[in-house]
N, C-alpha and C. Protein backbone atom coordinates (compact mmCIF):
# COMPACT_ATOMS: atom_id res chain seq x y z
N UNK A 1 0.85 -1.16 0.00
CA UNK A 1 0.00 0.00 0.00
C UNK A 1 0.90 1.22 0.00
N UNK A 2 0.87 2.17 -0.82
CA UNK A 2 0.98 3.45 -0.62
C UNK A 2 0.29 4.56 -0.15
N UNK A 3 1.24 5.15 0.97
CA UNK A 3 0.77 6.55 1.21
C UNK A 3 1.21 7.37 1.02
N UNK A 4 0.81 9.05 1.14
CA UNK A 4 0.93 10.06 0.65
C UNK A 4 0.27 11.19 1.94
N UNK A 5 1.11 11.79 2.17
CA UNK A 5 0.48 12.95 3.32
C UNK A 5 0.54 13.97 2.31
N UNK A 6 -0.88 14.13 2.77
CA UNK A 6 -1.84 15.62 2.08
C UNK A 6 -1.74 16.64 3.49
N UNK A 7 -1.66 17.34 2.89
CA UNK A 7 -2.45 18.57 4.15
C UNK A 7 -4.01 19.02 3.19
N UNK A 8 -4.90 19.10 4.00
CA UNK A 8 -6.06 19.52 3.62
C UNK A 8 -6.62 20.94 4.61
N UNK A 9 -7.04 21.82 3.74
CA UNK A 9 -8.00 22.88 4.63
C UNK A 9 -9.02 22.58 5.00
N UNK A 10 -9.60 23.18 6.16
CA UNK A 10 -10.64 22.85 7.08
C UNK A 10 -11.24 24.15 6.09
N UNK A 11 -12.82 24.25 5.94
CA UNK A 11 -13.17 25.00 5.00
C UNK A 11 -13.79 25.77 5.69
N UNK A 12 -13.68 25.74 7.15
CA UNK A 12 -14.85 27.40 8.02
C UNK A 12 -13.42 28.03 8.55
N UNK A 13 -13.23 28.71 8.36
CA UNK A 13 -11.91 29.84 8.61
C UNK A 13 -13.07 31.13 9.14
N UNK A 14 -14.45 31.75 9.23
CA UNK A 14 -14.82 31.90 9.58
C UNK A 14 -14.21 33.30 10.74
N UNK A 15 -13.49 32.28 11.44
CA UNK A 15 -13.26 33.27 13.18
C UNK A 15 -11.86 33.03 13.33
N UNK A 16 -11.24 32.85 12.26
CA UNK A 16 -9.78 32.97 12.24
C UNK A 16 -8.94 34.13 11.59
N UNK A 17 -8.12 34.93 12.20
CA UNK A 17 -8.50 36.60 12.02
C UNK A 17 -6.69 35.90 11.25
N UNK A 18 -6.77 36.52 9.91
CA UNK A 18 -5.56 36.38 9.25
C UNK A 18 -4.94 37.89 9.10
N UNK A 19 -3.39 37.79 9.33
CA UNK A 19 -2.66 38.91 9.40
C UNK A 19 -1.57 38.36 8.09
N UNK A 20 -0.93 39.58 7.77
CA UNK A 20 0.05 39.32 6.97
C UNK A 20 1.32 39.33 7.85
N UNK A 21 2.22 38.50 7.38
CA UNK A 21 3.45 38.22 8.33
C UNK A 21 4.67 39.55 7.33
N UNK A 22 5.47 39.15 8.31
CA UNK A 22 7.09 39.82 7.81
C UNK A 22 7.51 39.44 6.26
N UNK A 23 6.86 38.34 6.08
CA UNK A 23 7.71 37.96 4.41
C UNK A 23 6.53 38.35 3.40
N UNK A 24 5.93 38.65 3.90
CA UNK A 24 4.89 39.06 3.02
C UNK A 24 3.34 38.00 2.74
N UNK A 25 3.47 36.87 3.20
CA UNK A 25 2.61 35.80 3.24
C UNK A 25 1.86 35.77 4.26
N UNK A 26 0.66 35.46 3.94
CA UNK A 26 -0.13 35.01 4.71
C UNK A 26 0.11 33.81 5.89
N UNK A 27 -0.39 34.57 7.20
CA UNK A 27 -0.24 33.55 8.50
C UNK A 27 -1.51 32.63 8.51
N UNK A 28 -1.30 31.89 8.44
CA UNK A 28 -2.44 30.51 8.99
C UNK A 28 -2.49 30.36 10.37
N UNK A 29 -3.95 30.61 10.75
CA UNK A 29 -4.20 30.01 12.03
C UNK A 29 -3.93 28.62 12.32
N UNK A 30 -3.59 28.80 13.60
CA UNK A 30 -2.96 27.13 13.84
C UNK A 30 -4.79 26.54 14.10
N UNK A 31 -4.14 24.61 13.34
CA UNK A 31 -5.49 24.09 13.35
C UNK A 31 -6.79 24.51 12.01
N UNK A 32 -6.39 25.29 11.29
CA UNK A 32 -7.04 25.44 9.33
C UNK A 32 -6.40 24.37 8.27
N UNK A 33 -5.37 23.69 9.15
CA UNK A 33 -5.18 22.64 7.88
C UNK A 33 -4.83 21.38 8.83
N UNK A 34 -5.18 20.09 8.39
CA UNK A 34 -4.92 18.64 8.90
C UNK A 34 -3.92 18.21 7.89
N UNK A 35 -3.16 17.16 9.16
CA UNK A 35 -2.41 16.36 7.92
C UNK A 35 -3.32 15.02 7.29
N UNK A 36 -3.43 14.45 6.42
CA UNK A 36 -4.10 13.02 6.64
C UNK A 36 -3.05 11.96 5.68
N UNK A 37 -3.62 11.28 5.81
CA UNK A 37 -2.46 9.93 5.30
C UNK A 37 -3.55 9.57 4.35
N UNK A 38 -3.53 9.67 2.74
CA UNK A 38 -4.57 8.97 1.38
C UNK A 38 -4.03 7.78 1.11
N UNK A 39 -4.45 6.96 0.62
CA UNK A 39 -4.00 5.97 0.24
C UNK A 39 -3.87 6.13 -1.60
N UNK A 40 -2.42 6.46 -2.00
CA UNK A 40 -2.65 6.34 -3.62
C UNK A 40 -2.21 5.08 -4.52
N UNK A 41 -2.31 3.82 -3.87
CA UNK A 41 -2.29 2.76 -4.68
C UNK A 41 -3.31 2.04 -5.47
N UNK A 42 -3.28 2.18 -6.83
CA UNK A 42 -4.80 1.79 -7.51
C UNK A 42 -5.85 0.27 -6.78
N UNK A 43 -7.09 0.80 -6.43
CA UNK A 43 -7.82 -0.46 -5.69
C UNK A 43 -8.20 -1.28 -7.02
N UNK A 44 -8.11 -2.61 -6.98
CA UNK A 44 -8.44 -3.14 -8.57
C UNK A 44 -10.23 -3.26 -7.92
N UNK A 45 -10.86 -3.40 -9.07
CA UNK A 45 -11.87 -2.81 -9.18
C UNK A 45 -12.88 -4.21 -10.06
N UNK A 46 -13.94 -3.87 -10.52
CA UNK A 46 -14.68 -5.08 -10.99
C UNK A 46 -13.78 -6.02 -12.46
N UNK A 47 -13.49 -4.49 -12.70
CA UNK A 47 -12.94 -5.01 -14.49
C UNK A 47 -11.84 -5.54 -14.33
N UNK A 48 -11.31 -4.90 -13.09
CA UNK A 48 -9.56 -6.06 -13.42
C UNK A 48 -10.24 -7.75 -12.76
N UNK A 49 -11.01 -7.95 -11.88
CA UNK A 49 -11.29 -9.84 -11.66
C UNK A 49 -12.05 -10.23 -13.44
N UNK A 50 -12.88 -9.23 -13.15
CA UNK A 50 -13.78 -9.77 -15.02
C UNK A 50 -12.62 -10.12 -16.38
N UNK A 51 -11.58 -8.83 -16.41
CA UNK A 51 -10.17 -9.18 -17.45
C UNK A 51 -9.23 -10.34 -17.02
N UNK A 52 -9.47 -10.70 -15.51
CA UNK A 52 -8.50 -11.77 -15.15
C UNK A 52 -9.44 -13.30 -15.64
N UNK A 53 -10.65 -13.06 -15.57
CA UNK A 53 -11.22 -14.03 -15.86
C UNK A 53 -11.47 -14.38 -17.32
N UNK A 54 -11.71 -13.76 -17.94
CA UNK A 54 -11.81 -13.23 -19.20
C UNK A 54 -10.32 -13.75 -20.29
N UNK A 55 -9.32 -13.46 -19.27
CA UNK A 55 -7.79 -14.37 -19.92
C UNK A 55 -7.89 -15.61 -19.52
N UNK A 56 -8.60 -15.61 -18.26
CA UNK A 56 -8.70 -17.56 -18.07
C UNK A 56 -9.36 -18.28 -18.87
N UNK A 57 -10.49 -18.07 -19.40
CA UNK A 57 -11.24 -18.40 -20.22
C UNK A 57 -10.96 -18.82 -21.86
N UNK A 58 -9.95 -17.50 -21.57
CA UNK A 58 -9.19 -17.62 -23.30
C UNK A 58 -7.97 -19.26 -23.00
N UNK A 59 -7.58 -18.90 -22.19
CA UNK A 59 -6.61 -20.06 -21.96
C UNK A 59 -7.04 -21.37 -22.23
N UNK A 60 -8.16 -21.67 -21.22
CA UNK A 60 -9.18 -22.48 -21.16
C UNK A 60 -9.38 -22.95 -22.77
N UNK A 61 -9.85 -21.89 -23.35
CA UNK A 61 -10.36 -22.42 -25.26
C UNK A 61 -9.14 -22.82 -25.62
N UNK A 62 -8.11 -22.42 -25.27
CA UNK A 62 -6.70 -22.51 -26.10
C UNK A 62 -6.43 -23.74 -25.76
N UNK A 63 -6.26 -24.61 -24.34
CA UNK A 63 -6.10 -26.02 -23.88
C UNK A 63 -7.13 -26.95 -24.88
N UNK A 64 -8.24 -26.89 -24.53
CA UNK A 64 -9.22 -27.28 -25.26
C UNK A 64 -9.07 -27.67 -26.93
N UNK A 65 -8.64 -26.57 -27.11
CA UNK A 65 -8.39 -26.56 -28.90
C UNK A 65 -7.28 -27.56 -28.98
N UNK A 66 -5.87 -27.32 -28.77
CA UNK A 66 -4.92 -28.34 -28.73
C UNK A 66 -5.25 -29.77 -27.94
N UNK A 67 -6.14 -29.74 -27.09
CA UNK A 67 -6.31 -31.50 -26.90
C UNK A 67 -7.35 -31.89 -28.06
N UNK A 68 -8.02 -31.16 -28.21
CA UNK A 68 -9.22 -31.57 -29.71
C UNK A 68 -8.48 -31.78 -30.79
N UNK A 69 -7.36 -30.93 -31.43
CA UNK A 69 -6.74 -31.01 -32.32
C UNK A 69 -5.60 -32.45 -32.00
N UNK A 70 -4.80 -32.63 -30.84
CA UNK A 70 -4.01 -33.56 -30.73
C UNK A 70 -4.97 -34.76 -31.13
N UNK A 71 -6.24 -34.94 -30.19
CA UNK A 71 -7.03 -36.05 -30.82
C UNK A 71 -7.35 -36.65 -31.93
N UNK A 72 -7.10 -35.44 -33.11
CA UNK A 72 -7.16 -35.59 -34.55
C UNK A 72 -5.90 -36.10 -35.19
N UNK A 73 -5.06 -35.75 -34.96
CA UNK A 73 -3.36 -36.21 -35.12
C UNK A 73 -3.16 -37.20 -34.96
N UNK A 74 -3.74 -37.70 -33.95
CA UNK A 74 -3.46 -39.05 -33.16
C UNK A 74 -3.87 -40.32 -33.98
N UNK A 75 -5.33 -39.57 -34.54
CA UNK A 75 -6.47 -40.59 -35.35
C UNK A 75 -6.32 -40.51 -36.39
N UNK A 76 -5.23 -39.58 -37.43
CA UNK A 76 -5.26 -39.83 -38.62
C UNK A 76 -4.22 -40.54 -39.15
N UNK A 77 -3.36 -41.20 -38.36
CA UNK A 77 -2.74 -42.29 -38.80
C UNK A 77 -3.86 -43.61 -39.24
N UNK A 78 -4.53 -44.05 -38.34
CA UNK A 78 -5.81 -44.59 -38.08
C UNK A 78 -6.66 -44.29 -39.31
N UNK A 79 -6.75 -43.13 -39.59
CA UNK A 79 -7.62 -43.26 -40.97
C UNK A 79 -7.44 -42.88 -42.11
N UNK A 80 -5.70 -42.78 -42.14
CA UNK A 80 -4.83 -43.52 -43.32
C UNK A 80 -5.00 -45.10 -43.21
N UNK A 81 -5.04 -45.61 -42.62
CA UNK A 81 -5.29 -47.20 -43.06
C UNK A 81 -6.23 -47.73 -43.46
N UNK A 82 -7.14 -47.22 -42.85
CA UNK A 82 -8.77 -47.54 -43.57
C UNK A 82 -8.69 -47.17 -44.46
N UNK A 83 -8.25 -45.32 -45.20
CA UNK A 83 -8.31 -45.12 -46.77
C UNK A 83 -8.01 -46.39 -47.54
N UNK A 84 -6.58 -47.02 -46.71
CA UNK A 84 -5.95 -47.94 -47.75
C UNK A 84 -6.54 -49.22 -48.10
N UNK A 85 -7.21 -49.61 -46.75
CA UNK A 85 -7.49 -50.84 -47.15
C UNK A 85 -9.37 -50.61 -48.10
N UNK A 86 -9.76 -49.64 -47.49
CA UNK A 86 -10.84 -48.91 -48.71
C UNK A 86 -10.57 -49.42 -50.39
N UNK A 87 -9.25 -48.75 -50.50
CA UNK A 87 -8.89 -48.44 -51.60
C UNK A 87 -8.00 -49.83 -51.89
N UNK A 88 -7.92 -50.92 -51.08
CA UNK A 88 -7.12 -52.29 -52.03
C UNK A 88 -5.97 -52.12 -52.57
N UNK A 89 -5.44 -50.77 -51.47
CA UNK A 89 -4.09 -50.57 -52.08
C UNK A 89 -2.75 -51.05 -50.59
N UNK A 90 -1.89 -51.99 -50.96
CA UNK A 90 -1.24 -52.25 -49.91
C UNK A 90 -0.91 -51.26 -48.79
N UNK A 91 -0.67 -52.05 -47.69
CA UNK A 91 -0.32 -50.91 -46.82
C UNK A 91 1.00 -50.38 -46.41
N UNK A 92 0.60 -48.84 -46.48
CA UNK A 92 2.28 -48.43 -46.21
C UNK A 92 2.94 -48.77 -44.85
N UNK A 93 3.79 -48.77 -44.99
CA UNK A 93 3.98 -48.69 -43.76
C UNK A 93 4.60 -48.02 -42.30
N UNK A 94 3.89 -47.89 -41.50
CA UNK A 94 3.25 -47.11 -40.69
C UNK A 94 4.70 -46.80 -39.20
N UNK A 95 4.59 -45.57 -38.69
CA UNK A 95 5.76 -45.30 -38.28
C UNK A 95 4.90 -44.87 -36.96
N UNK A 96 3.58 -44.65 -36.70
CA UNK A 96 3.30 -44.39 -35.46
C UNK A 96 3.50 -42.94 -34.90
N UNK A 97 4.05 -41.70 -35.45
CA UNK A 97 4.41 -41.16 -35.20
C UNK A 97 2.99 -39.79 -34.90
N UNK A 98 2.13 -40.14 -35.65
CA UNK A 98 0.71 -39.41 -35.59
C UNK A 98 -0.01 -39.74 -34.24
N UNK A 99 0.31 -40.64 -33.79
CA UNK A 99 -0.01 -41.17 -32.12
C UNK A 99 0.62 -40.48 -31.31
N UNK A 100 2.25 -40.17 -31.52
CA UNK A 100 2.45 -39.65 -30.67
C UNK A 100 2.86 -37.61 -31.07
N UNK A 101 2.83 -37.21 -31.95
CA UNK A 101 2.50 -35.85 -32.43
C UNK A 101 1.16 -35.40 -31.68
N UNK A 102 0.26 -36.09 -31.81
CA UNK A 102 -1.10 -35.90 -31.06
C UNK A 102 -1.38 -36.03 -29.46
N UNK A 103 -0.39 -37.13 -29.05
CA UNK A 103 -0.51 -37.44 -27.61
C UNK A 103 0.37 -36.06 -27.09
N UNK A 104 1.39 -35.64 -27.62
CA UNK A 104 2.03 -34.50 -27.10
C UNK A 104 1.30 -32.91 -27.30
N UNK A 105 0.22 -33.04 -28.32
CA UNK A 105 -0.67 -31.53 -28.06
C UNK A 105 -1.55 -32.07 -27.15
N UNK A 106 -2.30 -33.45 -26.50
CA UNK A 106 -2.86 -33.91 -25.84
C UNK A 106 -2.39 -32.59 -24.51
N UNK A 107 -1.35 -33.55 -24.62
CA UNK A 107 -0.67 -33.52 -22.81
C UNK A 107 -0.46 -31.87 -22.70
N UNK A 108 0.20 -30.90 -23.65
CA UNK A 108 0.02 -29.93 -23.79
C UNK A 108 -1.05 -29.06 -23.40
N UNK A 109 -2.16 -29.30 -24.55
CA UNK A 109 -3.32 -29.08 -23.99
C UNK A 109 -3.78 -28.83 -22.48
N UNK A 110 -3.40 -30.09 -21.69
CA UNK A 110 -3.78 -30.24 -20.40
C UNK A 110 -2.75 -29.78 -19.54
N UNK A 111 -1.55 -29.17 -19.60
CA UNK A 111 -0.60 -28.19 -19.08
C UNK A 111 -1.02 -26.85 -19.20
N UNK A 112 -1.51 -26.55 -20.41
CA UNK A 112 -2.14 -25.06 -20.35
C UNK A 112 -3.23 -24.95 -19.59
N UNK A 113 -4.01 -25.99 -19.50
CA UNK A 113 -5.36 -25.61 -18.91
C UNK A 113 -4.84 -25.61 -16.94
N UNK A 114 -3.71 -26.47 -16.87
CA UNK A 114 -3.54 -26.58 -15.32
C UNK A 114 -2.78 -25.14 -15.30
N UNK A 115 -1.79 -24.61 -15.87
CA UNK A 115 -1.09 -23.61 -15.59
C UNK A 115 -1.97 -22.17 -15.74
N UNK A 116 -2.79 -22.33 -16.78
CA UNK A 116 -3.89 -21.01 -16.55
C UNK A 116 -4.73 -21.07 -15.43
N UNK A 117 -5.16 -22.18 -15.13
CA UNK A 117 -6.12 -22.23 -13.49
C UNK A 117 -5.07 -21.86 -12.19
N UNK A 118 -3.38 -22.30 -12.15
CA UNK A 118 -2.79 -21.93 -11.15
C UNK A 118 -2.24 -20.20 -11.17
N UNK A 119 -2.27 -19.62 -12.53
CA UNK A 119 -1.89 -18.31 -12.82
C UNK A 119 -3.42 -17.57 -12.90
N UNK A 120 -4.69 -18.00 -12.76
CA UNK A 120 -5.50 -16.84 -12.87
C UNK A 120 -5.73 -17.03 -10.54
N UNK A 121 -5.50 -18.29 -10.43
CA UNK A 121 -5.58 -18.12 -9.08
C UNK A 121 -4.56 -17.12 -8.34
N UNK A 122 -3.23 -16.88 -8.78
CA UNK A 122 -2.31 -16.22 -8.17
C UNK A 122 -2.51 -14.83 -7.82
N UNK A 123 -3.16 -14.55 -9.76
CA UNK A 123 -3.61 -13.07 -10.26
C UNK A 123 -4.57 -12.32 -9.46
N UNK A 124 -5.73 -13.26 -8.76
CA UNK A 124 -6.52 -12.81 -8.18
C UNK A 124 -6.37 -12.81 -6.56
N UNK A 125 -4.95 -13.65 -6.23
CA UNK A 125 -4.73 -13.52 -4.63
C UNK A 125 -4.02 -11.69 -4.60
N UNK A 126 -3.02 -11.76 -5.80
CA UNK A 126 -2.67 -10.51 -6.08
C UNK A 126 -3.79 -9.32 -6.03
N UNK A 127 -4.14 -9.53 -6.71
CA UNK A 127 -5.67 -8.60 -6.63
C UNK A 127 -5.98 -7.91 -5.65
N UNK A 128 -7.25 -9.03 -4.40
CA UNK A 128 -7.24 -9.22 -3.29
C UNK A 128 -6.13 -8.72 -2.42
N UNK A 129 -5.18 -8.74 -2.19
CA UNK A 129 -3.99 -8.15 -1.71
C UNK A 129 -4.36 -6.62 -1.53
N UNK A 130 -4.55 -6.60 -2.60
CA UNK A 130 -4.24 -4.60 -2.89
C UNK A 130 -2.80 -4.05 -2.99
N UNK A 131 -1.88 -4.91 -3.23
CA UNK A 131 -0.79 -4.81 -3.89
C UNK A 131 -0.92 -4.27 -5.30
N UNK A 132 0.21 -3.33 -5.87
CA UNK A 132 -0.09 -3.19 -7.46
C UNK A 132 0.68 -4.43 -7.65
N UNK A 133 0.11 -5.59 -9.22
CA UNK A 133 0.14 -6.48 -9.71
C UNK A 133 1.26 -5.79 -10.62
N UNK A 134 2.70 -6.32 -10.47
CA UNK A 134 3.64 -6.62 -11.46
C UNK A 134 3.46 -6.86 -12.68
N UNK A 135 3.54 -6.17 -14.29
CA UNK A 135 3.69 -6.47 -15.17
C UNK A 135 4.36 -7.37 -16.00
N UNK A 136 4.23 -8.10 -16.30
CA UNK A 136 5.02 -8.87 -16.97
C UNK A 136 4.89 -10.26 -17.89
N UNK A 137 5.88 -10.29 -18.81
CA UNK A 137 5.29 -11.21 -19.80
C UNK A 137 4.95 -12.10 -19.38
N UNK A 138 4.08 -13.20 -20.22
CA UNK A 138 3.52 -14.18 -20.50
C UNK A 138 3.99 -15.21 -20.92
N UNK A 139 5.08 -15.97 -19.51
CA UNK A 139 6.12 -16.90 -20.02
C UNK A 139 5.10 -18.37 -20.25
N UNK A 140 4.13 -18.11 -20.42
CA UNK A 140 3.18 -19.65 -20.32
C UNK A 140 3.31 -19.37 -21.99
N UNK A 141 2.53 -18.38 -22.66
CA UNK A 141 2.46 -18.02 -23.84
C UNK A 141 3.84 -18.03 -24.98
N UNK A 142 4.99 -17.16 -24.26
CA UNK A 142 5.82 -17.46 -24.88
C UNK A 142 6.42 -19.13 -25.39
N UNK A 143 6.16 -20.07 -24.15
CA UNK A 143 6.73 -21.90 -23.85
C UNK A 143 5.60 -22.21 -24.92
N UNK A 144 4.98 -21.86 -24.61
CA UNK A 144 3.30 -22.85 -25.46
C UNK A 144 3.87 -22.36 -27.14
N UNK A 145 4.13 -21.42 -27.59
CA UNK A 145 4.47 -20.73 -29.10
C UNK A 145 5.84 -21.83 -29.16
N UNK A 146 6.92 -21.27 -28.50
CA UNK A 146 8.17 -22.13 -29.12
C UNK A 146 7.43 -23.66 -28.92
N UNK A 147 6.84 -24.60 -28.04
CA UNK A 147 6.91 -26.03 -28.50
C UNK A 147 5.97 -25.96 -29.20
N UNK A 148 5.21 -25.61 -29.70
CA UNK A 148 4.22 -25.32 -31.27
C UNK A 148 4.91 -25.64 -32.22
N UNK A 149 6.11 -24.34 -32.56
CA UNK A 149 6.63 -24.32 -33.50
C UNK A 149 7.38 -25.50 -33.17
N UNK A 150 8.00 -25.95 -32.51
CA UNK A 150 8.70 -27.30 -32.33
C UNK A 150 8.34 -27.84 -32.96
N UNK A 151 6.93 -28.53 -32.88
CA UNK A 151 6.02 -29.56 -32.63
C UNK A 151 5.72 -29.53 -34.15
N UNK A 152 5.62 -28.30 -34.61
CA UNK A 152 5.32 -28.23 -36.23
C UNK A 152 6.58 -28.58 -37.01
N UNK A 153 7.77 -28.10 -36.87
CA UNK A 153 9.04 -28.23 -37.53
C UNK A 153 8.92 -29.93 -37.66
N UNK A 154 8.79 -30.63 -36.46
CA UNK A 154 9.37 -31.82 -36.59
C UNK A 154 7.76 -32.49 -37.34
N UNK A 155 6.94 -32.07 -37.33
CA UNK A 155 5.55 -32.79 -38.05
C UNK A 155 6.10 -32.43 -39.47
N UNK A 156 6.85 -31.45 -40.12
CA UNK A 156 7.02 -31.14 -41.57
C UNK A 156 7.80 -32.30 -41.88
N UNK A 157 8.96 -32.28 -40.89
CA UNK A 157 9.98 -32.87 -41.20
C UNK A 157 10.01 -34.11 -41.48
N UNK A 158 8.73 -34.95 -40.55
CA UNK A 158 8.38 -36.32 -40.92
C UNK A 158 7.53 -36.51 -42.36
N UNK A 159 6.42 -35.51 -42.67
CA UNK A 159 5.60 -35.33 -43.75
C UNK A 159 6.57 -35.02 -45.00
N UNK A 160 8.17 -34.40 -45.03
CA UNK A 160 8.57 -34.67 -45.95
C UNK A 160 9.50 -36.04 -45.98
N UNK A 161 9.73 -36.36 -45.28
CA UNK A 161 11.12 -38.03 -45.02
C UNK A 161 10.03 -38.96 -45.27
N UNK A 162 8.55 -39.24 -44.80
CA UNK A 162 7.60 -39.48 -45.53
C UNK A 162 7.18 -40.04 -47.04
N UNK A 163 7.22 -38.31 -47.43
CA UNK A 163 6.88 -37.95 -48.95
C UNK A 163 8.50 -38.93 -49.80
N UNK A 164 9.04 -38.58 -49.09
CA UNK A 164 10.35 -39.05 -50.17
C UNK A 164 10.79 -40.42 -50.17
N UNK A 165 10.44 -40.92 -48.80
CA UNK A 165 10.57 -42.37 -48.92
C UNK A 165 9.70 -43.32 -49.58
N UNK A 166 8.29 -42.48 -49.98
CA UNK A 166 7.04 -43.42 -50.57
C UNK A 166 7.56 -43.09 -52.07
N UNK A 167 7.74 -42.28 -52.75
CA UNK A 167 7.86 -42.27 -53.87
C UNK A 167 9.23 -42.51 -54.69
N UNK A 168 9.70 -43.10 -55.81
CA UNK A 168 10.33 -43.63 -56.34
C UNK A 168 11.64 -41.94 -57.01
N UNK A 169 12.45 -41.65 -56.61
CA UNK A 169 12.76 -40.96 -57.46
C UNK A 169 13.81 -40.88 -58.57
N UNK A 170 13.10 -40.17 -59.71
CA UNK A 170 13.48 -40.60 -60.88
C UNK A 170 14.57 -39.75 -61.75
C-alpha cells in the first residue's frame, strides 16, 4: 500500500483573524489545515477480476483446442489405413508417429489448462492483496508458441522423409 500525506483545509476559517506576516505571506491560524495519510495505490476494481477471468477463459479455449486437435493427429494415422485398405491398395507402412505428435498436443493441452487455473488463481490472490500487480510477460504463452513451432518443424519434417521415402525418385 501506498501513502501520501496531504495537508487539507478545514473550509470554516470563519473566526480565524488572518494577518500578513514579515515575508509578506499570509499567516495561517494554527489548526485550518490537517495532515491526513490517502492511500494512492490503484484499488483493482470489478474489471480487473472480469479481465483476469476473461484471460482464463481464453486459456481455457486454447487447452481445449490443442487437446481436440491432438485427438485428430493421433487418429489420422488410423484413418490412413482404412483409406488404404478402402482403396485395395497395400499398406504403407506405418511409423506411429501421428499417435504420438497428437498425444504431445494432448498432454500440452492439459498443461495449459492446469497452468492457466494456477496463474489466474495467483492473479486474483494478487488482486485481493491490494498490492499493485507486477507487469510482466507471458512466459506460459511465450513456452506454449516455441513447442508449437517445435512440434510443427518436426511434423514437416516427418511429412517430408515421408513424402520421399514413398515415392520412387526418378
Amino acid at each position: 500500500m501506498t501513502l501520501r500525506r496531504e495537508t487539507l483545509a478545514r473550509p470554516n476559517l470563519d473566526d480565524c483573524d488572518r494577518s500578513v506576516g514579515m515575508s509578506g505571506h499570509d499567516k495561517e491560524c494554527p489548526g485550518t489545515e490537517q495532515n491526513v495519510l490517502t492511500d494512492t495505490s490503484p484499488k483493482p476494481d470489478l474489471r480487473d477480476y472480469l479481465a483476469a477471468e476473461r484471460t482464463l477463459l481464453a486459456w481455457i479455449r486454447t487447452g481445449l483446442a490443442l487437446m481436440g486437435f491432438g485427438f485428430v493427429v493421433a487418429r489420422f494415422g488410423l484413418f490412413l489405413q482404412q483409406l488404404q485398405l478402402i482403396e485395395h491398395n497395400p499398406p504403407a507402412p506405418s511409423y506411429g508417429l501421428s499417435l504420438w505428435f497428437g498425444t504431445s498436443l494432448i498432454v500440452l493441452g492439459v498443461v495449459v489448462n492446469l497452468l492457466s487455473a494456477w496463474h489466474h488463481l495467483r492473479l486474483v490472490r494478487e488482486l485481493q492483496s491490494g498490492e499493485p500487480v507486477p507487469v510482466r510477460p507471458s512466459v506460459q504463452a511465450v513456452l506454449i508458441a516455441l513447442f508449437l513451432a517445435l512440434l510443427g518443424l518436426a511434423m514437416a519434417t516427418y511429412l517430408v522423409s515421408v513424402h520421399s521415402a514413398g515415392t520412387p525418385h526418378v
